[in-house]
C-alpha atoms as a PDB file:
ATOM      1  CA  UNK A   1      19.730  -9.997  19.742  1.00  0.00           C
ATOM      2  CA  UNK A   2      17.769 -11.467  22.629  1.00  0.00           C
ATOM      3  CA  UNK A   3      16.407  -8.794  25.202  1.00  0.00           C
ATOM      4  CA  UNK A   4      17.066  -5.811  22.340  1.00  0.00           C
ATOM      5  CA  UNK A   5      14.066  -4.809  21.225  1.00  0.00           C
ATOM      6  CA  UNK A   6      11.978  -5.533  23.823  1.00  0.00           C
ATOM      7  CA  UNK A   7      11.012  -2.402  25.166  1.00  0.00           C
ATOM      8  CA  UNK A   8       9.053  -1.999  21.379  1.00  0.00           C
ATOM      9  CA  UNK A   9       6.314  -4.275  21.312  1.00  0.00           C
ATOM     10  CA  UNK A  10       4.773  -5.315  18.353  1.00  0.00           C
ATOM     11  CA  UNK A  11       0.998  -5.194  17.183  1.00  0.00           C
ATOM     12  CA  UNK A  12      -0.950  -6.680  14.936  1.00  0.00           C
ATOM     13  CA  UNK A  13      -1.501  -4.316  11.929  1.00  0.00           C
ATOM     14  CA  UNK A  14      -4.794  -3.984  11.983  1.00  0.00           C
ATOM     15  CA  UNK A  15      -5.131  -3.516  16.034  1.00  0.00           C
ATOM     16  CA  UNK A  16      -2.295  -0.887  15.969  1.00  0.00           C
ATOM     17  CA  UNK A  17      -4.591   1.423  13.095  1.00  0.00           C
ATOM     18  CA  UNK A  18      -7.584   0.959  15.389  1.00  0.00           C
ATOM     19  CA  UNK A  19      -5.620   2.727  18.142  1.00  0.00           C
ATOM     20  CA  UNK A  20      -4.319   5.972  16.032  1.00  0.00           C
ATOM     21  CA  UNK A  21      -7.887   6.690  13.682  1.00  0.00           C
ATOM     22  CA  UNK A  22      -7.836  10.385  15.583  1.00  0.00           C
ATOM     23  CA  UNK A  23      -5.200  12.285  14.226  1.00  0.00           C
ATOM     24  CA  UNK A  24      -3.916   9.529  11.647  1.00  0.00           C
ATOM     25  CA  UNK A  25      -4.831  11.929   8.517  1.00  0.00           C
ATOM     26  CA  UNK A  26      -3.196  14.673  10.235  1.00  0.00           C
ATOM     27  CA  UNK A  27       0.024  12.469  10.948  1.00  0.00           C
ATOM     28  CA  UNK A  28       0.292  11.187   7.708  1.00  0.00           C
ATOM     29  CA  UNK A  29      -0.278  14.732   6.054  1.00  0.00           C
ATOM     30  CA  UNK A  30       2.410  16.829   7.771  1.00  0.00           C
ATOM     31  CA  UNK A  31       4.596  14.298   9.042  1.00  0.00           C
ATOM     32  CA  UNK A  32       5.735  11.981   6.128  1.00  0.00           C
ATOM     33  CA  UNK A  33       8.459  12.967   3.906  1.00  0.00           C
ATOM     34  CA  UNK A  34       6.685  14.410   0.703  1.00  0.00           C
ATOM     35  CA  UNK A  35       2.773  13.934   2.227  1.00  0.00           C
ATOM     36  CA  UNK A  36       1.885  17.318   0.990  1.00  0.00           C
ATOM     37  CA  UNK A  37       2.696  16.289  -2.832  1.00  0.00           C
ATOM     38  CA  UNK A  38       2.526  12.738  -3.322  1.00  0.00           C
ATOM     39  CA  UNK A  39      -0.997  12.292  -2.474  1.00  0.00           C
ATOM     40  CA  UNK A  40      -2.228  14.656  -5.445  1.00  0.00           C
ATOM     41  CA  UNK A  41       1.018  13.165  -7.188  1.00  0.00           C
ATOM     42  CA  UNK A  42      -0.413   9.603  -7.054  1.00  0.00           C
ATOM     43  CA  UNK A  43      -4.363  10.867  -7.848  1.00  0.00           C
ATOM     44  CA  UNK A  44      -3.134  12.651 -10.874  1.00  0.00           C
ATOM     45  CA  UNK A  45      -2.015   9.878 -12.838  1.00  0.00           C
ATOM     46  CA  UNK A  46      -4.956   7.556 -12.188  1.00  0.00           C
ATOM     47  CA  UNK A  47      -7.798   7.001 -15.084  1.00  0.00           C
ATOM     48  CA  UNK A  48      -9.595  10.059 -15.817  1.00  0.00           C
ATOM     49  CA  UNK A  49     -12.192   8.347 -17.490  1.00  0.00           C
ATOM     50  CA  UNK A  50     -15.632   8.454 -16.601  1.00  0.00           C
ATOM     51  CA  UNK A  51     -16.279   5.148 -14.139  1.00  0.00           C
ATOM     52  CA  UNK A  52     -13.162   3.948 -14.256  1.00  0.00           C
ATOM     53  CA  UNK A  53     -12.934   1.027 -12.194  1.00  0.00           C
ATOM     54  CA  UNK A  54      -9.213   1.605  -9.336  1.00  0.00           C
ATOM     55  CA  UNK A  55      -8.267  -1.164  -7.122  1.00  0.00           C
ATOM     56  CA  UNK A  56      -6.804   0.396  -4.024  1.00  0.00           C
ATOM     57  CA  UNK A  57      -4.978  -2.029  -1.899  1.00  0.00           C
ATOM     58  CA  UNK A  58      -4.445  -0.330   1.700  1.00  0.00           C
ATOM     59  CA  UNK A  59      -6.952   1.982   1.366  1.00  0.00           C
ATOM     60  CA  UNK A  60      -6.715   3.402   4.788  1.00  0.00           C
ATOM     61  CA  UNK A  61      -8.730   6.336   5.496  1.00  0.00           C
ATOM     62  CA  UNK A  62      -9.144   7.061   1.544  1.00  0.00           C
ATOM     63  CA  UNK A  63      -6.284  10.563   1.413  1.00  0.00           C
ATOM     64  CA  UNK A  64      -5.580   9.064  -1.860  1.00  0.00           C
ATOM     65  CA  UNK A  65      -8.978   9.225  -2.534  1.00  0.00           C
ATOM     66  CA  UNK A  66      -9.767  12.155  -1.653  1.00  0.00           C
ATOM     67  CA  UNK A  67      -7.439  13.804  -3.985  1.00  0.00           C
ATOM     68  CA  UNK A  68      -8.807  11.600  -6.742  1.00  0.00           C
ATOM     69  CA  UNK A  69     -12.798  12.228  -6.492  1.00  0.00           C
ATOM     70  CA  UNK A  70     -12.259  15.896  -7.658  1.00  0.00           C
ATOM     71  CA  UNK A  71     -10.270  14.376 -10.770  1.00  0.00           C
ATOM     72  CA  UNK A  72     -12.761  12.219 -11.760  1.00  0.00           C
ATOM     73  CA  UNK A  73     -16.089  12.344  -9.559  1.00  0.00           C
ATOM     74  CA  UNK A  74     -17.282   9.320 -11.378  1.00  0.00           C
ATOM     75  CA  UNK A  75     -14.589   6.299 -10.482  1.00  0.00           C
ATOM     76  CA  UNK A  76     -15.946   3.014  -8.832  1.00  0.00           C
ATOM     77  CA  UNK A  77     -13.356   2.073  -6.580  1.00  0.00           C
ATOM     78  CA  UNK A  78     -12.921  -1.133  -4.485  1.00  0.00           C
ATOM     79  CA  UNK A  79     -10.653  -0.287  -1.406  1.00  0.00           C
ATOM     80  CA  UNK A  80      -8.939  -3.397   0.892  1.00  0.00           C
ATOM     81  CA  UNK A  81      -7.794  -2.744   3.912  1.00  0.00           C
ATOM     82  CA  UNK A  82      -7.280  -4.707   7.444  1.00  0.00           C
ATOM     83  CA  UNK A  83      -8.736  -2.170   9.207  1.00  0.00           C
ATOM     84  CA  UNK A  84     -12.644  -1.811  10.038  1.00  0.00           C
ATOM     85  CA  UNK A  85     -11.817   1.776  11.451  1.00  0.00           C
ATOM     86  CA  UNK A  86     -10.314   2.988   8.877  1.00  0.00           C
ATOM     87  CA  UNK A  87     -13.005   1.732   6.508  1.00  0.00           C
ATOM     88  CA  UNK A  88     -15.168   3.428   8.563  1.00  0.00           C
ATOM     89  CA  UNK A  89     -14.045   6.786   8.385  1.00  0.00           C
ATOM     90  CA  UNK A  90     -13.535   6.293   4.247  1.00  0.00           C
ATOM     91  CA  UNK A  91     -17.233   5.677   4.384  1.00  0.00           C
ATOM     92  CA  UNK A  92     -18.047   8.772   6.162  1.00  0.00           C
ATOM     93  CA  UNK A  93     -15.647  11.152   4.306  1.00  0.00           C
ATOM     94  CA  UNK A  94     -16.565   9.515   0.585  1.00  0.00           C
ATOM     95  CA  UNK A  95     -20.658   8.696   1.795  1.00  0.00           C
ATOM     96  CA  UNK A  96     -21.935   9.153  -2.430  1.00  0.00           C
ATOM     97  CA  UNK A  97     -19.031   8.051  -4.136  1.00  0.00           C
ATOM     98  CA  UNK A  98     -18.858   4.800  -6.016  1.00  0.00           C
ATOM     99  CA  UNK A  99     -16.908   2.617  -3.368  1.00  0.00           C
ATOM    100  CA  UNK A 100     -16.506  -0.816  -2.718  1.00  0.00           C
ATOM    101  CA  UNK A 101     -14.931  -1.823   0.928  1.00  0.00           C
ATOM    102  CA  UNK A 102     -13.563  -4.906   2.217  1.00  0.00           C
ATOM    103  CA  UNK A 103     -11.987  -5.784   5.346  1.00  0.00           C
ATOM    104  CA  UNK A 104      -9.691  -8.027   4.806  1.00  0.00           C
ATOM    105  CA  UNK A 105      -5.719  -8.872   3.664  1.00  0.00           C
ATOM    106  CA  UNK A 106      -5.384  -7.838   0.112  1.00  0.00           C
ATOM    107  CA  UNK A 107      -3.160 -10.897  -0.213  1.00  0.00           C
ATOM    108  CA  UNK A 108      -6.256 -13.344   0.421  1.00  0.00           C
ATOM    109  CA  UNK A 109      -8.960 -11.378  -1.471  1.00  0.00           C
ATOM    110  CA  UNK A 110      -9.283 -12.369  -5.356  1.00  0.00           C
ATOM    111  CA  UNK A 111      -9.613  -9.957  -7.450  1.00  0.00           C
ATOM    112  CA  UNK A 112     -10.854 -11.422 -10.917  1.00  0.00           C
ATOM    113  CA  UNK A 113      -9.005 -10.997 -14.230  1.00  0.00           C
ATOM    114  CA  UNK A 114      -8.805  -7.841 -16.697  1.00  0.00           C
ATOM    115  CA  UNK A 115     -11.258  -6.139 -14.047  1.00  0.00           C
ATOM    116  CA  UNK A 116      -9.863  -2.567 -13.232  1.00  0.00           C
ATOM    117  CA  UNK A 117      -8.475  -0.004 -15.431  1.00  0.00           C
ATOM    118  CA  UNK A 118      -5.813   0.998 -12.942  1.00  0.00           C
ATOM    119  CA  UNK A 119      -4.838  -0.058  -9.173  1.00  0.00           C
ATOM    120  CA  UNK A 120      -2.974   2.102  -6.535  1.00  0.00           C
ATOM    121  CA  UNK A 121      -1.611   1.838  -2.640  1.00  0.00           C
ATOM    122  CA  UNK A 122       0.131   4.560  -1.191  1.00  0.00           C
ATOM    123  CA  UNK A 123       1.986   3.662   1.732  1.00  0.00           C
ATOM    124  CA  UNK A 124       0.928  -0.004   2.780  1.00  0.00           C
ATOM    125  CA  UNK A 125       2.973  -2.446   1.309  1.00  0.00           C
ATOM    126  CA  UNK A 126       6.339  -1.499   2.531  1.00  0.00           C
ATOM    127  CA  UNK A 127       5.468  -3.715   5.433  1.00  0.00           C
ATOM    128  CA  UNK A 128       6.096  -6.982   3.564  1.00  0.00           C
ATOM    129  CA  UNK A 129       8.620  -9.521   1.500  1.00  0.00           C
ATOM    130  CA  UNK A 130       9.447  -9.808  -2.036  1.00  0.00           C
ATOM    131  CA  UNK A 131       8.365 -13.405  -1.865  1.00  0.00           C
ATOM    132  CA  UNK A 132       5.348 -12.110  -0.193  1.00  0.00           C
ATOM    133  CA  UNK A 133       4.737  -9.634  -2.769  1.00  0.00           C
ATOM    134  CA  UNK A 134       5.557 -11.805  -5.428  1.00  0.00           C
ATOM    135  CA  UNK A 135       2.103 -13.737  -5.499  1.00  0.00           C
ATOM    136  CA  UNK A 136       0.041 -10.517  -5.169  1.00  0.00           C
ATOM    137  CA  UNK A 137       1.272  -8.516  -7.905  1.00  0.00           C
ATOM    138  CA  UNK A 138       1.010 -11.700  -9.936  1.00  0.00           C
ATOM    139  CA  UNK A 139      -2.676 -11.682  -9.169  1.00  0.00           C
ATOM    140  CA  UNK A 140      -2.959  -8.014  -9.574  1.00  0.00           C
ATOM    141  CA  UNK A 141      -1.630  -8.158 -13.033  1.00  0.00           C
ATOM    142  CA  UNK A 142      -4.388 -10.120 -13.750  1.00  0.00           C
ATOM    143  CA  UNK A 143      -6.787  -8.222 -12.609  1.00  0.00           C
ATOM    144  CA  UNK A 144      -5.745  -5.119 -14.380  1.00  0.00           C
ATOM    145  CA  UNK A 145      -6.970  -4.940 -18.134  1.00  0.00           C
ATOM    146  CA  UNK A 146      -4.988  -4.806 -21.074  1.00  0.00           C
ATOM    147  CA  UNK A 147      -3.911  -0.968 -20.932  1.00  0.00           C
ATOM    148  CA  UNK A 148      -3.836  -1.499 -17.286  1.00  0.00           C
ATOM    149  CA  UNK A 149      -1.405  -0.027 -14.465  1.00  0.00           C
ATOM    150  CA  UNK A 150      -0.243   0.163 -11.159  1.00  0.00           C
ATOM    151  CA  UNK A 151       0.701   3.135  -9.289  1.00  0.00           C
ATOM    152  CA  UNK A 152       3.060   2.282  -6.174  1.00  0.00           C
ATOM    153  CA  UNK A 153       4.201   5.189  -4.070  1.00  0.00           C
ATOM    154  CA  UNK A 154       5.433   3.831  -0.956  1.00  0.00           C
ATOM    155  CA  UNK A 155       8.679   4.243   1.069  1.00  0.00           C
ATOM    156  CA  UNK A 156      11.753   2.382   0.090  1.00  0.00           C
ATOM    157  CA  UNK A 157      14.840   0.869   2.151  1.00  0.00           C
ATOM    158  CA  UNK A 158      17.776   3.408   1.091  1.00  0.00           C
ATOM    159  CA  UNK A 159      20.332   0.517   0.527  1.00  0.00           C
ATOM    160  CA  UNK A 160      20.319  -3.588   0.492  1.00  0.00           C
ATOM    161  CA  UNK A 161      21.802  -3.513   3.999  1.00  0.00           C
ATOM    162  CA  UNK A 162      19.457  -1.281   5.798  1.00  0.00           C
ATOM    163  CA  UNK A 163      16.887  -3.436   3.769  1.00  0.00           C
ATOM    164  CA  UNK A 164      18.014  -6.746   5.432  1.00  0.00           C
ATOM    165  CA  UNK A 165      18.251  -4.858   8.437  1.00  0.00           C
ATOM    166  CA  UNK A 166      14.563  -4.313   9.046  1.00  0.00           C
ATOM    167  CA  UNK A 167      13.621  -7.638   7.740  1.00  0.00           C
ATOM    168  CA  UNK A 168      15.951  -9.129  10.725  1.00  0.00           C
ATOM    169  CA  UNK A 169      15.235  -6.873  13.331  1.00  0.00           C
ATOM    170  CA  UNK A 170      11.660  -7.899  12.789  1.00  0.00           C
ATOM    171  CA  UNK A 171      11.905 -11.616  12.802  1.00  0.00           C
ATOM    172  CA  UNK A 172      14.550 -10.902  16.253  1.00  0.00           C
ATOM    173  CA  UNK A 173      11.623  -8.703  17.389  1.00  0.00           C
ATOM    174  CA  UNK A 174       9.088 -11.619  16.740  1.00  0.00           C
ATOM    175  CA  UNK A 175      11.053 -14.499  18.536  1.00  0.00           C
ATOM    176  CA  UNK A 176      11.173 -12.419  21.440  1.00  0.00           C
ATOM    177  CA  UNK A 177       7.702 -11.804  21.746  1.00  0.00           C
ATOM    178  CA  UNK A 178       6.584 -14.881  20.862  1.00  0.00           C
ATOM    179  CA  UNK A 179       4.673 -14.271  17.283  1.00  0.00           C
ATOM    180  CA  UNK A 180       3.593 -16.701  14.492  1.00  0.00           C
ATOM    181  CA  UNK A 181       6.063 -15.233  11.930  1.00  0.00           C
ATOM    182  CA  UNK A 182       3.059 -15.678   9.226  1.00  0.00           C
ATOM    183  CA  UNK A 183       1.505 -13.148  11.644  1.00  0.00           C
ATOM    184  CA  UNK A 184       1.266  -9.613   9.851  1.00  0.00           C
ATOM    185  CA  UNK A 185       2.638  -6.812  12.081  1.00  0.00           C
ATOM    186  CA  UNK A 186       2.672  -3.096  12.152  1.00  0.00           C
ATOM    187  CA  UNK A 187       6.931  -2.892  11.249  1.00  0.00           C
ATOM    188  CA  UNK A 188       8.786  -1.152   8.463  1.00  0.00           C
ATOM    189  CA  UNK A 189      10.348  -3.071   6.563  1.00  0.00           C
ATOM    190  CA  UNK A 190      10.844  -1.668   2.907  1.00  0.00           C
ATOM    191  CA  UNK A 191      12.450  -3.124  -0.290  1.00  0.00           C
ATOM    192  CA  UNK A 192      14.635  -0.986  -2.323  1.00  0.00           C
ATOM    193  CA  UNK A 193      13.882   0.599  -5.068  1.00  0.00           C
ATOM    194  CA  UNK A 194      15.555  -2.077  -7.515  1.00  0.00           C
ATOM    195  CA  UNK A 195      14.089  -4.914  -5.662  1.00  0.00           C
ATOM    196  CA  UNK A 196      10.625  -3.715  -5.675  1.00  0.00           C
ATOM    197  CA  UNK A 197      11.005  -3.131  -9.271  1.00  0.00           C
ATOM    198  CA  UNK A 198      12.255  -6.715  -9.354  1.00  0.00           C
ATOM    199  CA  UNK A 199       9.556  -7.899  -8.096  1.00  0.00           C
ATOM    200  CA  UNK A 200       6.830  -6.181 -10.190  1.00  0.00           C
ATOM    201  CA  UNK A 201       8.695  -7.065 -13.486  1.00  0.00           C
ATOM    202  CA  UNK A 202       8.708 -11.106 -12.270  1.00  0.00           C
ATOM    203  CA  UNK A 203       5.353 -10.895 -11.551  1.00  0.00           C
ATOM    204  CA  UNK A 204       5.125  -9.855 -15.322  1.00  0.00           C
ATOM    205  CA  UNK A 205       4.325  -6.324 -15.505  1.00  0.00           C
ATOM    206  CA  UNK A 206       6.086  -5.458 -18.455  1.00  0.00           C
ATOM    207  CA  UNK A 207       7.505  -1.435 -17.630  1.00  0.00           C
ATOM    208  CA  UNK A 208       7.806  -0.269 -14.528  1.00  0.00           C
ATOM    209  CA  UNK A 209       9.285   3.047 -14.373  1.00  0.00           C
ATOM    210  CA  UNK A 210      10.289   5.320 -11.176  1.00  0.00           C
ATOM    211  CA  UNK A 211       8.305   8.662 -11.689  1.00  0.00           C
ATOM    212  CA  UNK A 212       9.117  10.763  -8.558  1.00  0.00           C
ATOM    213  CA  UNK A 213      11.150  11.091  -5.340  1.00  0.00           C
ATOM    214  CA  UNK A 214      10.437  12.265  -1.572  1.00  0.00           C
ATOM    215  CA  UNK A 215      13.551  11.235  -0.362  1.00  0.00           C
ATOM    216  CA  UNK A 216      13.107   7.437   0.479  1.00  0.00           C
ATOM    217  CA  UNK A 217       9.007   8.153  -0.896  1.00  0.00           C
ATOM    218  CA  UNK A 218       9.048   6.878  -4.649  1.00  0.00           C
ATOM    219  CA  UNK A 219       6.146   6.306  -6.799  1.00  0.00           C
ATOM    220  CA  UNK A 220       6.360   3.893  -9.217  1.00  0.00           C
ATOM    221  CA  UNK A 221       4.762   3.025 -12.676  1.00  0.00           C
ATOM    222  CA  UNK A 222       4.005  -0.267 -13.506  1.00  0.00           C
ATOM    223  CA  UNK A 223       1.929  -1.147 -17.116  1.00  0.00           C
ATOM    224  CA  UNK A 224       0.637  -4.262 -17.851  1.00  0.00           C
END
């Protein structure tokens, strides 16, 4: 595969969402499959209870958010997310709600046991492993409280072999260019829908159900 993919050159994740902040609400809005549901989707079956504490891991620029203030003005959220930008522009959309921000990989940030009533991403962890997933949604289990839950709506490989396809494409892509491979990149590279539930129920979640489709856009229930 040498010399392939060199024409597409990789950037580190949080350095390629510094270069898109203008018109990156826009582009995910009207250009993802399903962006014009799933985002209310995914908001409407967080906690409406009054200061309910949400862990959102890949915050981003907060559309989740901003779909789930009206619900329930009152939430305390923490939002991770690699990208000081985006953070940035969360702050200034969301400037008196209850928020929490830290820059940083949701994979090295602890975040406590039986802490939030719920936790969320929307379109941020498709970049990553099973095995890499494994230990964080063991340590987000933990931090969810007894009637805890996740809500995962993401977009998933359509088959095992286009799954394995991304993975090595990206580790081809990464020899070529010369990258640590524990270096985290801006590259798709989704699990199927039966491996990311997999993965969840290892980690010990005890249900995790498959609550609507977008094409290869899923959301996903997962109860403590």
């Amino acid at each position: 595969m040498k010399g392939k993919h060199t024409n597409m050159k990789l950037e580190k994740m949080e350095d390629f969402f510094a270069a898109r902040l203008i018109g990156y609400d826009e582009h995910m809005k009207t250009e993802i499959e399903g962006a014009g549901e799933f985002y209310a989707y995914t908001a409407s079956l967080l906690p409406g209870d009054a200061q309910a504490r949400i862990l959102d891991l890949g915050c981003g620029t907060g559309l989740e958010l901003e779909a789930f203030f009206p619900l329930n003005p009152t939430a305390r959220v923490t939002g991770i997310d690699l990208s000081r930008v985006m953070l940035n522009e969360l702050r200034r959309k969301l400037p008196k709600k209850d928020l929490t921000l830290i820059e940083a990989s949701y994979f090295d940030v602890p975040f406590g046991t039986a802490v939030f009533d719920a936790a969320v991403s929307v379109e941020s962890l498709h970049h990553f492993s099973a095995d890499r997933k494994a230990a964080l949604y063991r340590k987000l289990r933990e931090a969810l409280k007894k009637a805890g839950y996740f809500v995962l709506t993401d977009y998933f490989a359509e088959s095992d072999e286009k799954e394995k396809e991304y993975f090595r494409v990206l580790q081809a892509m990464k020899l070529e260019q010369g990258i640590e491979d524990n270096t985290i990149c801006h590259y798709d590279t989704p699990l199927t829908v039966e491996h990311e539930t997999e993965t969840l129920r290892a980690a010990g979640f005890s249900e995790v159900k498959m609550m609507r489709r977008w094409e290869n856009t899923c959301t996903l229930l997962a109860k403590v």
